[in-house]
PDB file of N, CA and C in Angstrom:
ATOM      1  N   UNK A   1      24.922 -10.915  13.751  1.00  0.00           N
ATOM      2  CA  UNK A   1      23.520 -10.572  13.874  1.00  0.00           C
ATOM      3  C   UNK A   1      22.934 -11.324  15.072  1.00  0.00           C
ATOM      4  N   UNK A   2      22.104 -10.759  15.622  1.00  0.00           N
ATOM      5  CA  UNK A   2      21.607 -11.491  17.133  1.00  0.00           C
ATOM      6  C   UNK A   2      20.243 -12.158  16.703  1.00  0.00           C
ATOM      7  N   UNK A   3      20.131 -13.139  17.753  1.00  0.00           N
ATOM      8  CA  UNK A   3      19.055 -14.500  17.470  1.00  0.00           C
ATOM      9  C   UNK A   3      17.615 -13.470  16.777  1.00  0.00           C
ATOM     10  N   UNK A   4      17.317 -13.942  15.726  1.00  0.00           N
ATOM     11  CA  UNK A   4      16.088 -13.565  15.747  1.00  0.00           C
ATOM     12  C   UNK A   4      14.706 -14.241  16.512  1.00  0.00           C
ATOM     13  N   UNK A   5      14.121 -13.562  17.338  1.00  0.00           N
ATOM     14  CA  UNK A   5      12.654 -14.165  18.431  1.00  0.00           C
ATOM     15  C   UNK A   5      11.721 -14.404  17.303  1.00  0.00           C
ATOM     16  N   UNK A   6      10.824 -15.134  17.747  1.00  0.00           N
ATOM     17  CA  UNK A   6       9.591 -15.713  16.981  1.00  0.00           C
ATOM     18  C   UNK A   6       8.272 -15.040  18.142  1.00  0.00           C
ATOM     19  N   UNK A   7       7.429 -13.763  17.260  1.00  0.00           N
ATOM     20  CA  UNK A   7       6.379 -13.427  17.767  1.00  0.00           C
ATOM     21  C   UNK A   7       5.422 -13.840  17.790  1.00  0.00           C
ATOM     22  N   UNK A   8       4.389 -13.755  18.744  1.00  0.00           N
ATOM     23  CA  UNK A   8       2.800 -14.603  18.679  1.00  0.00           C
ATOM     24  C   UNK A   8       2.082 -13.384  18.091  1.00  0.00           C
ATOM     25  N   UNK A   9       0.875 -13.614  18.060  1.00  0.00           N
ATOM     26  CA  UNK A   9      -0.480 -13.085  18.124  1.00  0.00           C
ATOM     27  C   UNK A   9      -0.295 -12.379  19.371  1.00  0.00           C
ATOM     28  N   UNK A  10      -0.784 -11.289  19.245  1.00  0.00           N
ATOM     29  CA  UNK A  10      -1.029 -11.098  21.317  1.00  0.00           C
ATOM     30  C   UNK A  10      -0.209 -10.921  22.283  1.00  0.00           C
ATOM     31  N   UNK A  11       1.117 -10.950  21.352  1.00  0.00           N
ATOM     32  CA  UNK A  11       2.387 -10.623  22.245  1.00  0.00           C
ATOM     33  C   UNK A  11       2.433  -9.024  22.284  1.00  0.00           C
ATOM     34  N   UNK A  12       2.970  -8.188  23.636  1.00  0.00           N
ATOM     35  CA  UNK A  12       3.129  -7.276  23.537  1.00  0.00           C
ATOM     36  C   UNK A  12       4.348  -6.692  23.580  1.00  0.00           C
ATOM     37  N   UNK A  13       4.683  -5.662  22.430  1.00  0.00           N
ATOM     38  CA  UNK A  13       6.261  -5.942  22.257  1.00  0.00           C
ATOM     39  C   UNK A  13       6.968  -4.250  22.228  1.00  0.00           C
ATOM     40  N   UNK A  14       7.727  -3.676  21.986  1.00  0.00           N
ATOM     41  CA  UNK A  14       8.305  -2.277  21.593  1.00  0.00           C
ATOM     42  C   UNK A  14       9.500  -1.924  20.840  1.00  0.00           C
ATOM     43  N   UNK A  15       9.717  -0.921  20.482  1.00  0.00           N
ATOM     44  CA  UNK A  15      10.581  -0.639  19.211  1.00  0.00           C
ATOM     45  C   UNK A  15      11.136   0.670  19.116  1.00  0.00           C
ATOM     46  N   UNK A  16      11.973   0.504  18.671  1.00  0.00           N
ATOM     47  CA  UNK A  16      12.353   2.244  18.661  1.00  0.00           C
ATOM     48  C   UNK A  16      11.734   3.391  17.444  1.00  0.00           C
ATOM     49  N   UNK A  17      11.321   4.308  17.941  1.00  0.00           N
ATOM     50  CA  UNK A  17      10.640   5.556  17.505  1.00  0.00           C
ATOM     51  C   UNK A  17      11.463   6.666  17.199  1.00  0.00           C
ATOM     52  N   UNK A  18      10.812   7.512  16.478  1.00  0.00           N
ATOM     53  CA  UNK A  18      10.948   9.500  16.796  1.00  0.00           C
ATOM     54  C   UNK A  18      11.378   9.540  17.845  1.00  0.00           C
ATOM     55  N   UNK A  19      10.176   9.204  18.896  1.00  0.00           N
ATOM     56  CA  UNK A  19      10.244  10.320  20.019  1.00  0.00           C
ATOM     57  C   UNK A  19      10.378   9.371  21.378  1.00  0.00           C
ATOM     58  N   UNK A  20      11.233   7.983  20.869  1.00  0.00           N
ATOM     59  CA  UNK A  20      11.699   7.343  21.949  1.00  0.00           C
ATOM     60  C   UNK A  20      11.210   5.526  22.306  1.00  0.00           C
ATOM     61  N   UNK A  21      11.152   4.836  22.970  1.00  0.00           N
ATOM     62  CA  UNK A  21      10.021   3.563  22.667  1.00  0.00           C
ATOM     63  C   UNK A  21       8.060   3.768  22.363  1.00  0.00           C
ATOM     64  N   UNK A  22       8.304   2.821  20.954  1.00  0.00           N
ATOM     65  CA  UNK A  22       6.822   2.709  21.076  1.00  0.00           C
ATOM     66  C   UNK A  22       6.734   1.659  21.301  1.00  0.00           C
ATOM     67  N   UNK A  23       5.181   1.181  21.529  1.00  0.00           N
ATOM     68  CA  UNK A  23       4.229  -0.364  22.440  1.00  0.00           C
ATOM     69  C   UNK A  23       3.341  -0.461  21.362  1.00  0.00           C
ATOM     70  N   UNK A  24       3.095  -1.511  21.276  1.00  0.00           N
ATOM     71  CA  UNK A  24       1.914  -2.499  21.020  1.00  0.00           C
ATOM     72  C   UNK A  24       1.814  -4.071  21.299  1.00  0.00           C
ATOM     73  N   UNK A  25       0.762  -4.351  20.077  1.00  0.00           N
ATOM     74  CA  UNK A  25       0.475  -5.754  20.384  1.00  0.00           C
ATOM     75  C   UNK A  25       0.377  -6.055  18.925  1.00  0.00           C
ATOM     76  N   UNK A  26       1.286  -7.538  19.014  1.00  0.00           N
ATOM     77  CA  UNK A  26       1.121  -8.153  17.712  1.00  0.00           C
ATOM     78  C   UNK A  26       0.188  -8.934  17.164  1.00  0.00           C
ATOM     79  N   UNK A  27      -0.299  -8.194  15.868  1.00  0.00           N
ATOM     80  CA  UNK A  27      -1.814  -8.613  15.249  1.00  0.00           C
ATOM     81  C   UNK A  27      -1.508  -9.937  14.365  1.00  0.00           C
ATOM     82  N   UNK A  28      -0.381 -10.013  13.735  1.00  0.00           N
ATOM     83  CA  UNK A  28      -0.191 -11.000  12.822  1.00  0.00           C
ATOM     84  C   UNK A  28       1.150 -10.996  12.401  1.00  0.00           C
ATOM     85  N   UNK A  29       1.457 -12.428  11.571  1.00  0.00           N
ATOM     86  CA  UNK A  29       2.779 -12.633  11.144  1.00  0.00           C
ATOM     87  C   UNK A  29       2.653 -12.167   9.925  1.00  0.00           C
ATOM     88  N   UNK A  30       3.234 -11.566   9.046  1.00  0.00           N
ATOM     89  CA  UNK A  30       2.926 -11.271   7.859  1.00  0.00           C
ATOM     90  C   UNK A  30       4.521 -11.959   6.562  1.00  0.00           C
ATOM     91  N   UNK A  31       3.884 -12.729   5.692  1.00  0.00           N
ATOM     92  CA  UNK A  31       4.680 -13.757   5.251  1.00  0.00           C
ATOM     93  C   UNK A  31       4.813 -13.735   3.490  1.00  0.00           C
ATOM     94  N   UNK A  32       4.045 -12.458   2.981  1.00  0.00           N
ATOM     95  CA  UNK A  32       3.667 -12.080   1.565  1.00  0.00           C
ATOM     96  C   UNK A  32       3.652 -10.422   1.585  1.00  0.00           C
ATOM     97  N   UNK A  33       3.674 -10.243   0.260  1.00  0.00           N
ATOM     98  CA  UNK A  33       4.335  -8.662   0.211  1.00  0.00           C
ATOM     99  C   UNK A  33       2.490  -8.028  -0.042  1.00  0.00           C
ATOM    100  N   UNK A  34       2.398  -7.174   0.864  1.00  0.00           N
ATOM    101  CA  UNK A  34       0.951  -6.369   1.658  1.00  0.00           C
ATOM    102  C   UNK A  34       1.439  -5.037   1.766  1.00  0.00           C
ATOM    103  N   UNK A  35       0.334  -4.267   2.040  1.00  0.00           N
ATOM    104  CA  UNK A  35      -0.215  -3.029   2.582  1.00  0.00           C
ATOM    105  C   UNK A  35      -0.211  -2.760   3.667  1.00  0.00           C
ATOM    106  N   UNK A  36       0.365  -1.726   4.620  1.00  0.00           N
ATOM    107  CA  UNK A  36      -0.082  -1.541   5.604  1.00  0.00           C
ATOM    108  C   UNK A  36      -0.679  -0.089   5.651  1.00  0.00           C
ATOM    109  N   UNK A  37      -1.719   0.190   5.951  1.00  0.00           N
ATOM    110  CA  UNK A  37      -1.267   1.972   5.953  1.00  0.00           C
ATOM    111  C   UNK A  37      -1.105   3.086   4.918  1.00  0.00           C
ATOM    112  N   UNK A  38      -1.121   2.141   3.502  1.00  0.00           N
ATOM    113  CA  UNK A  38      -0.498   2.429   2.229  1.00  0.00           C
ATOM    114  C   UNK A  38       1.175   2.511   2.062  1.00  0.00           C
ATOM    115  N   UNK A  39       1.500   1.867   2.990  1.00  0.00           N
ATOM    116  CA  UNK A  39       2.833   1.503   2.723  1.00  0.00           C
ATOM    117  C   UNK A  39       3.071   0.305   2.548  1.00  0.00           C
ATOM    118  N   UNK A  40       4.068  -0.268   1.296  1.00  0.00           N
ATOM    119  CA  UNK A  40       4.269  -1.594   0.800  1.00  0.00           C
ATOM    120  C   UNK A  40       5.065  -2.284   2.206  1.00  0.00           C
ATOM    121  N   UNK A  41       4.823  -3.264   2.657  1.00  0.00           N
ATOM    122  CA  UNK A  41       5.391  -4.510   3.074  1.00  0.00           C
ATOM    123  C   UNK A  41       6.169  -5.715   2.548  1.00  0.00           C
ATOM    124  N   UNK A  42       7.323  -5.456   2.111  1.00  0.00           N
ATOM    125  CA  UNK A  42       7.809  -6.757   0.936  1.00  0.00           C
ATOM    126  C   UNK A  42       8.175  -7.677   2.244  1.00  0.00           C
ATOM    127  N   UNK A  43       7.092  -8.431   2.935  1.00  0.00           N
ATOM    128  CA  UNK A  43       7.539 -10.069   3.557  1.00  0.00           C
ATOM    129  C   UNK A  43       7.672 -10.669   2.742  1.00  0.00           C
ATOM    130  N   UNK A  44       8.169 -12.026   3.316  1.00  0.00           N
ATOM    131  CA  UNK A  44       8.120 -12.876   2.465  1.00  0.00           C
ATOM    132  C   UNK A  44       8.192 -14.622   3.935  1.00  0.00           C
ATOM    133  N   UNK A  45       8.143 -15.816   3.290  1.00  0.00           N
ATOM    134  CA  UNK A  45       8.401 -16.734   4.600  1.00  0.00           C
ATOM    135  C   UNK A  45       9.722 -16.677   4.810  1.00  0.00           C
ATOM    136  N   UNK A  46      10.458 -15.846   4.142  1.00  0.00           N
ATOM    137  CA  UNK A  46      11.928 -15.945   4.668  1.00  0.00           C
ATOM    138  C   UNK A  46      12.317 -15.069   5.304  1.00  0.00           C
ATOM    139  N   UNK A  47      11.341 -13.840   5.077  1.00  0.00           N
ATOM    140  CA  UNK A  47      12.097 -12.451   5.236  1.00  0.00           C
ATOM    141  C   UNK A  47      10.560 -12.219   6.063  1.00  0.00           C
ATOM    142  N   UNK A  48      10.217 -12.815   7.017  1.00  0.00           N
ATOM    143  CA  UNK A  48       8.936 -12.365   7.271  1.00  0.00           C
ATOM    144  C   UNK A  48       8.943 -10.836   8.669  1.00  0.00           C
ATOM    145  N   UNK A  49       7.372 -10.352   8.356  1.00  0.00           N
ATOM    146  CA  UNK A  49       7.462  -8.817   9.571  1.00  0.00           C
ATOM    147  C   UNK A  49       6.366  -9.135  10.148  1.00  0.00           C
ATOM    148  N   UNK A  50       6.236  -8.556  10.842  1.00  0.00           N
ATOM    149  CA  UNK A  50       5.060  -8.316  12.237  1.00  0.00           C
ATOM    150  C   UNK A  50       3.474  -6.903  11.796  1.00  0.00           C
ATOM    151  N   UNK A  51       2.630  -7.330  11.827  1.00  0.00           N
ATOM    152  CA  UNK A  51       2.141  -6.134  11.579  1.00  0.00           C
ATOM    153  C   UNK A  51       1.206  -5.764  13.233  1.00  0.00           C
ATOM    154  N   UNK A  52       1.282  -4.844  13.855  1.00  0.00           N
ATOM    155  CA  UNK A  52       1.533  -4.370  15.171  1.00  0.00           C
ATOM    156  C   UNK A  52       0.634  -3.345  15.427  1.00  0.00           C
ATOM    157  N   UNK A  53      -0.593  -3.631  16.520  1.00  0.00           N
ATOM    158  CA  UNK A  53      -1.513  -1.851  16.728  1.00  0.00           C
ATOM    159  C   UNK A  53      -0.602  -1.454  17.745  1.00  0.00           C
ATOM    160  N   UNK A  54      -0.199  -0.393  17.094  1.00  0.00           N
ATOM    161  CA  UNK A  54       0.137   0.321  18.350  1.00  0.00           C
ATOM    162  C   UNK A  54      -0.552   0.982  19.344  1.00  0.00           C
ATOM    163  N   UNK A  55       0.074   0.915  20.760  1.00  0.00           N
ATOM    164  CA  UNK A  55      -0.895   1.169  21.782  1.00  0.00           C
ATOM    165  C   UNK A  55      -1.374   2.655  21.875  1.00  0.00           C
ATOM    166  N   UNK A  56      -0.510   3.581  21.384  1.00  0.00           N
ATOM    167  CA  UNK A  56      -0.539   5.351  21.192  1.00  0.00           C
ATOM    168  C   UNK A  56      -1.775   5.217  20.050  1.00  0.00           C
ATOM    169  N   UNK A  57      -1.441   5.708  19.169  1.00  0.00           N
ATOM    170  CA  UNK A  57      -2.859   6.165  18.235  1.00  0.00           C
ATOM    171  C   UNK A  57      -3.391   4.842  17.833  1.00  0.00           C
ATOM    172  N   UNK A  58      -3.100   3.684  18.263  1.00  0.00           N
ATOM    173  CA  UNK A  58      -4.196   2.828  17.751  1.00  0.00           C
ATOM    174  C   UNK A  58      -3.966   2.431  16.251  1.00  0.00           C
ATOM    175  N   UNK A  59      -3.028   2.526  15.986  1.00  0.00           N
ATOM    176  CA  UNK A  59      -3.026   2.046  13.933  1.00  0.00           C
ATOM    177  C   UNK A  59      -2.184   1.203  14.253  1.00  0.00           C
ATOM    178  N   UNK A  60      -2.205   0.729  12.603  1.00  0.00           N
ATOM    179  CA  UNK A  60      -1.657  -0.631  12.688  1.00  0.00           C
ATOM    180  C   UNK A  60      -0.258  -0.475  12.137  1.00  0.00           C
ATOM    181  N   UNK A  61       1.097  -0.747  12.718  1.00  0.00           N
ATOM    182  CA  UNK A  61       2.803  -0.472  11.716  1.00  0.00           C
ATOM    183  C   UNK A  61       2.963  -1.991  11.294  1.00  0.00           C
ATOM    184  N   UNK A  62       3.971  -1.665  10.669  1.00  0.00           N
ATOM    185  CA  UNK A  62       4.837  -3.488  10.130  1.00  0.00           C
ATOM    186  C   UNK A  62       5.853  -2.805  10.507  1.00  0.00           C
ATOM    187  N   UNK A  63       6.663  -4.297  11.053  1.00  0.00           N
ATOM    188  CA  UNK A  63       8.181  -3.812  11.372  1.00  0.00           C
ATOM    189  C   UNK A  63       8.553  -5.537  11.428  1.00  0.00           C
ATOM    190  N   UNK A  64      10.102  -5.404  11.121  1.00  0.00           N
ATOM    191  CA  UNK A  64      11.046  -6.601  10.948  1.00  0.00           C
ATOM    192  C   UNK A  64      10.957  -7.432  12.516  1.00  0.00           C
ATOM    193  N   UNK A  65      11.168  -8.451  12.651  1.00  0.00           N
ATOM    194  CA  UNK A  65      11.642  -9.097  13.808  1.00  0.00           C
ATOM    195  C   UNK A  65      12.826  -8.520  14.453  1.00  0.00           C
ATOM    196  N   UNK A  66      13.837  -8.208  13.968  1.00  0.00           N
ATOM    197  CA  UNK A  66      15.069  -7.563  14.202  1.00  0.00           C
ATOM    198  C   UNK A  66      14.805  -6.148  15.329  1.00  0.00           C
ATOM    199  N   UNK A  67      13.663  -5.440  15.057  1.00  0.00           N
ATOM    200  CA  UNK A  67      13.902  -4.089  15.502  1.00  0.00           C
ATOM    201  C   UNK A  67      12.546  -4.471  16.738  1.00  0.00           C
ATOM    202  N   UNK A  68      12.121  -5.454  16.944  1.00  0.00           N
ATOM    203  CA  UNK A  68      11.194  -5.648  17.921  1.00  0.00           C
ATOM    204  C   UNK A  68      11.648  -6.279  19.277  1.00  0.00           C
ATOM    205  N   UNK A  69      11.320  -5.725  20.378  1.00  0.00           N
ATOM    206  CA  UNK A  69      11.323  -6.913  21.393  1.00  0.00           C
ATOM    207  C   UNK A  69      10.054  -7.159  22.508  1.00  0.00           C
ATOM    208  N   UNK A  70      10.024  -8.308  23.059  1.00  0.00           N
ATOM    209  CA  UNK A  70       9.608  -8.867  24.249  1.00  0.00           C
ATOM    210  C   UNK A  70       9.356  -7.562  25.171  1.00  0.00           C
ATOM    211  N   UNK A  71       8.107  -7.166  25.378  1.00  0.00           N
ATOM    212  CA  UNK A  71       7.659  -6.446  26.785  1.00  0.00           C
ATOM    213  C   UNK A  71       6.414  -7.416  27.591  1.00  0.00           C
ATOM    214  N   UNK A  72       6.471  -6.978  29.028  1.00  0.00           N
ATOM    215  CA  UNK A  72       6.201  -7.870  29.883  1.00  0.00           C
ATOM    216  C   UNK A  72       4.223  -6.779  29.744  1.00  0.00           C
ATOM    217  N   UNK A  73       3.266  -7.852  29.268  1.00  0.00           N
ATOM    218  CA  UNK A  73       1.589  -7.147  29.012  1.00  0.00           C
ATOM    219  C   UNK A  73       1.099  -7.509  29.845  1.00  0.00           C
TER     220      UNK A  73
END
């Protein structure tokens, strides 16, 4: 498994999609099992996700550290 990165606030990052890379910016660390969207989030501080506006329609996703990376904002 490859290093997992540690995201900020305000980092702008991308991920793979449908219809190819999506962008945003990271809103928060999320470290407890939440809502996003009406979809469950099981974080946890071990197992923690990102919750992310994306820059296209503007809503907010959760996604793992694993499937995110570093883009230059």
């Amino acid at each position: 498994m490859a290093e997992q990165s540690e995201f900020r606030e305000g980092d702008h990052v991308s991920w793979a999609s449908h219809s190819g890379r999506a962008y945003g910016v990271v809103r928060e660390k999320i470290t407890e099992r939440t809502h996003v969207r009406g979809h469950t989030v099981d974080a946890s501080p071990d197992d923690p996700q990102y919750r992310i506006r994306n820059d296209d329609p503007g809503r907010d996703v959760a996604h793992r550290p694993e499937v995110l990376r570093h883009e230059q904002g």
